[in-house]
Structure formats: C-alpha cells, structure tokens
C-alpha atoms as a PDB file:
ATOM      1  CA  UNK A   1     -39.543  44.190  -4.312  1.00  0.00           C
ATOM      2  CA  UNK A   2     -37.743  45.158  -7.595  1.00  0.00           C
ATOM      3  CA  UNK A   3     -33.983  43.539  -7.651  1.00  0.00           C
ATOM      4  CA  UNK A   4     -31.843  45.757  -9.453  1.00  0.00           C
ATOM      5  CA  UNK A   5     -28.408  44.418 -11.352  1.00  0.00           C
ATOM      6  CA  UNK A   6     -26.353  45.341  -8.645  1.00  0.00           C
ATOM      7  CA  UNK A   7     -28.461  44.120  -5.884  1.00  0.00           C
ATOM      8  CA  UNK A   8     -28.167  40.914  -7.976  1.00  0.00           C
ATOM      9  CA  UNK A   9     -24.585  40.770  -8.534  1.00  0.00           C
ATOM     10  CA  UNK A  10     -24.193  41.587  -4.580  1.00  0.00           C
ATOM     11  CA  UNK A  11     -26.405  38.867  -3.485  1.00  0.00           C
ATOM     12  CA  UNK A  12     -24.179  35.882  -5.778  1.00  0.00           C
ATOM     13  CA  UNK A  13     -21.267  37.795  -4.022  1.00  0.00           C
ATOM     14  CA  UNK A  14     -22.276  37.069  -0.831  1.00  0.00           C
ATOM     15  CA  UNK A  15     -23.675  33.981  -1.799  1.00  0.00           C
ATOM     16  CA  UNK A  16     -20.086  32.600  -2.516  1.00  0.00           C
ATOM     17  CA  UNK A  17     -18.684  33.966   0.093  1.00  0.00           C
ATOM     18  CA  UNK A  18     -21.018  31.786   2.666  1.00  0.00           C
ATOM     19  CA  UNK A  19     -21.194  28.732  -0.074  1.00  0.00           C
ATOM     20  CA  UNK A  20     -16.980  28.816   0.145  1.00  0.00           C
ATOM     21  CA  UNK A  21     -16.620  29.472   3.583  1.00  0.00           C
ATOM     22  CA  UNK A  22     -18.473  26.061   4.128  1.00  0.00           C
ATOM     23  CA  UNK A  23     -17.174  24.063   1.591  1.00  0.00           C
ATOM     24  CA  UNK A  24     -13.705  24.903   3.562  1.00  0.00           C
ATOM     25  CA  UNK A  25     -14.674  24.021   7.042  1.00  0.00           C
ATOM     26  CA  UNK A  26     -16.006  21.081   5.628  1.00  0.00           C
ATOM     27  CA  UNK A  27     -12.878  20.013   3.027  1.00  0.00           C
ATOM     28  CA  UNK A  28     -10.838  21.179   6.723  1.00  0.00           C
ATOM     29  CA  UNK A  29     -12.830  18.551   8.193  1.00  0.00           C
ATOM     30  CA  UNK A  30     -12.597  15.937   6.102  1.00  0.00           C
ATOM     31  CA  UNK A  31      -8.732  16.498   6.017  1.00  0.00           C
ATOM     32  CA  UNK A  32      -8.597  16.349   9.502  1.00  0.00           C
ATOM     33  CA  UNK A  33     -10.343  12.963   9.854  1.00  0.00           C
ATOM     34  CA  UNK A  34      -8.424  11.470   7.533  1.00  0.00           C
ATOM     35  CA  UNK A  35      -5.153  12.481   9.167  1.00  0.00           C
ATOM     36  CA  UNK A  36      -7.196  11.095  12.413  1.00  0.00           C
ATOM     37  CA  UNK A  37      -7.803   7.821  10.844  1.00  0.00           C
ATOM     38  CA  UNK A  38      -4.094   7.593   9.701  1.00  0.00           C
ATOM     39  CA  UNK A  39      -2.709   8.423  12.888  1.00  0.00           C
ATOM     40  CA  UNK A  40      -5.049   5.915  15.093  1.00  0.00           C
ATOM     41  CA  UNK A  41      -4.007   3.009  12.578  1.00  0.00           C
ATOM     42  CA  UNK A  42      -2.212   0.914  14.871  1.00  0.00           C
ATOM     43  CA  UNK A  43       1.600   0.308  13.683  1.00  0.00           C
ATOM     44  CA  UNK A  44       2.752  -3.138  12.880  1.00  0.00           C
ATOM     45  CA  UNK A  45       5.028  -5.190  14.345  1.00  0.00           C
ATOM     46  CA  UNK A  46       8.252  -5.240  12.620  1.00  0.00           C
ATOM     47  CA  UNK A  47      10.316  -8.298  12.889  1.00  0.00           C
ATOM     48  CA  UNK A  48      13.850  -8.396  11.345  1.00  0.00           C
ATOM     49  CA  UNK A  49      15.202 -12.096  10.381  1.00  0.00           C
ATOM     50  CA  UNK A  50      19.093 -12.161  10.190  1.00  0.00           C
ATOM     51  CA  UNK A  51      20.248 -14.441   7.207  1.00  0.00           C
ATOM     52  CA  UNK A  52      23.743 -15.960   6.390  1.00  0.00           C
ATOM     53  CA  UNK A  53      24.144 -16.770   3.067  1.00  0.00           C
ATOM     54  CA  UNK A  54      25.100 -20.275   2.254  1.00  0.00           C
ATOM     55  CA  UNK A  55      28.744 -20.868   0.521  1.00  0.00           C
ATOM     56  CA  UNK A  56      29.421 -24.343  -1.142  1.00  0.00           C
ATOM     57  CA  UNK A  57      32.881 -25.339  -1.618  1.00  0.00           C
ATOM     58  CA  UNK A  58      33.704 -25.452  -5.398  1.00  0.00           C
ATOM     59  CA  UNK A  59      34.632 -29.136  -6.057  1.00  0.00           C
ATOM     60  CA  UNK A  60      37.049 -29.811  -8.842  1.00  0.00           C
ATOM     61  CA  UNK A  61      35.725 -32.724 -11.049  1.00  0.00           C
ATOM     62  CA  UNK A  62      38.736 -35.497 -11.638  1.00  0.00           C
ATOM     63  CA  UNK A  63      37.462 -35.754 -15.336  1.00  0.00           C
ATOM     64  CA  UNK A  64      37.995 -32.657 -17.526  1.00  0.00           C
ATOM     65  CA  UNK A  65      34.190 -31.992 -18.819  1.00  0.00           C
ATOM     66  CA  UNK A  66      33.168 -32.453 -22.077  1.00  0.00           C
ATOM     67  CA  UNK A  67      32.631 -29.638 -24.708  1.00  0.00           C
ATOM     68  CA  UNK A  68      30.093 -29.382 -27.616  1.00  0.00           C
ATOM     69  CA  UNK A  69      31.453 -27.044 -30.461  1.00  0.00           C
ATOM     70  CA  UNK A  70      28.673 -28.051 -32.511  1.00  0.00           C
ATOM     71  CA  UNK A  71      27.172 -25.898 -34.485  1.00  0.00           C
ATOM     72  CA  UNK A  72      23.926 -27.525 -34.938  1.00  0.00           C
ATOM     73  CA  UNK A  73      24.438 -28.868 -30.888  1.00  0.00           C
ATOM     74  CA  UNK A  74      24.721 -32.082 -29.488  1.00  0.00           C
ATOM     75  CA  UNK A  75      22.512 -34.900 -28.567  1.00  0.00           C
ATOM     76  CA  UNK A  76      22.565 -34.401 -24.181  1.00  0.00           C
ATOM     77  CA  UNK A  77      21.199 -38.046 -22.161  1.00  0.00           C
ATOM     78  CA  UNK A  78      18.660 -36.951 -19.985  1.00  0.00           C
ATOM     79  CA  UNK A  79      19.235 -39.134 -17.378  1.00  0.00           C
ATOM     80  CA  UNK A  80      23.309 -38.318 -17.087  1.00  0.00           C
ATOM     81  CA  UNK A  81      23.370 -34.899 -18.764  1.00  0.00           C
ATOM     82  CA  UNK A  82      26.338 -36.124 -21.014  1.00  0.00           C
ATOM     83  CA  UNK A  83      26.822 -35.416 -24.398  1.00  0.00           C
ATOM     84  CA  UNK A  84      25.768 -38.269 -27.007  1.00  0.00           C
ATOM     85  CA  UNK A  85      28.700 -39.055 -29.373  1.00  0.00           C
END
C-alpha cells in the first residue's frame, strides 16, 4: 500500500480529530469531578461571637505631668516612669 501526500495529510486530520475529541471528554471529566469534590465538601459551622468593646473612664491625674523639652531627652526611673532631674 503506497500512502500518497494527501492520504497522509487526511489521516493526521482525522487523527486530531479523535486525539481532541478525547482529550475533551476527558478535560470535561476531570472538570466535572472537581466541581463534584467541591460541592460534597461538607460546609463548616459558622459561629458568630458578639463583642462589646471595653470603655475606661479617663481619670484626671491631681498632679499636672511632667514634660521633657530636652533635646538630648531625659533620664526616665524605670521603676516609676518619672523623669530624673
């Protein structure tokens, strides 16, 4: 049997035809287990937790607080947090 060019060039042709018809039903498949999978995942349980926020009263110290215009800054206790004169 003697294969010509177009005999050739027919067989690819139909050769694509069958090689993309199932590469579709397959990529179809594979979609549609996937979108299985996703819709068989069992939702979870949403639980909503109602907050208040929590206000403090602003308290006024007696003592007017002390400022450091420093340029260099000034010494701070540790223990107290006041400024080191």
């Amino acid at each position: 049997m003697i294969l010509t060019p177009f005999k050739i060039v027919y067989e690819l042709f139909v050769f694509g035809i069958q090689a993309a018809f199932v590469y579709g039903l397959a990529l179809i498949l594979a979609v549609a287990f996937i979108a299985y999978v996703i819709a068989s995942h069992p939702k979870e349980k949403v639980v909503y937790i109602e907050t208040q926020p929590i206000v403090e009263e602003m308290k006024i110290p007696d003592e007017p607080i002390e400022v450091c215009n420093a340029i260099a800054g000034c010494r701070v206790d540790p223990n107290t947090g006041n400024i080191i004169k």
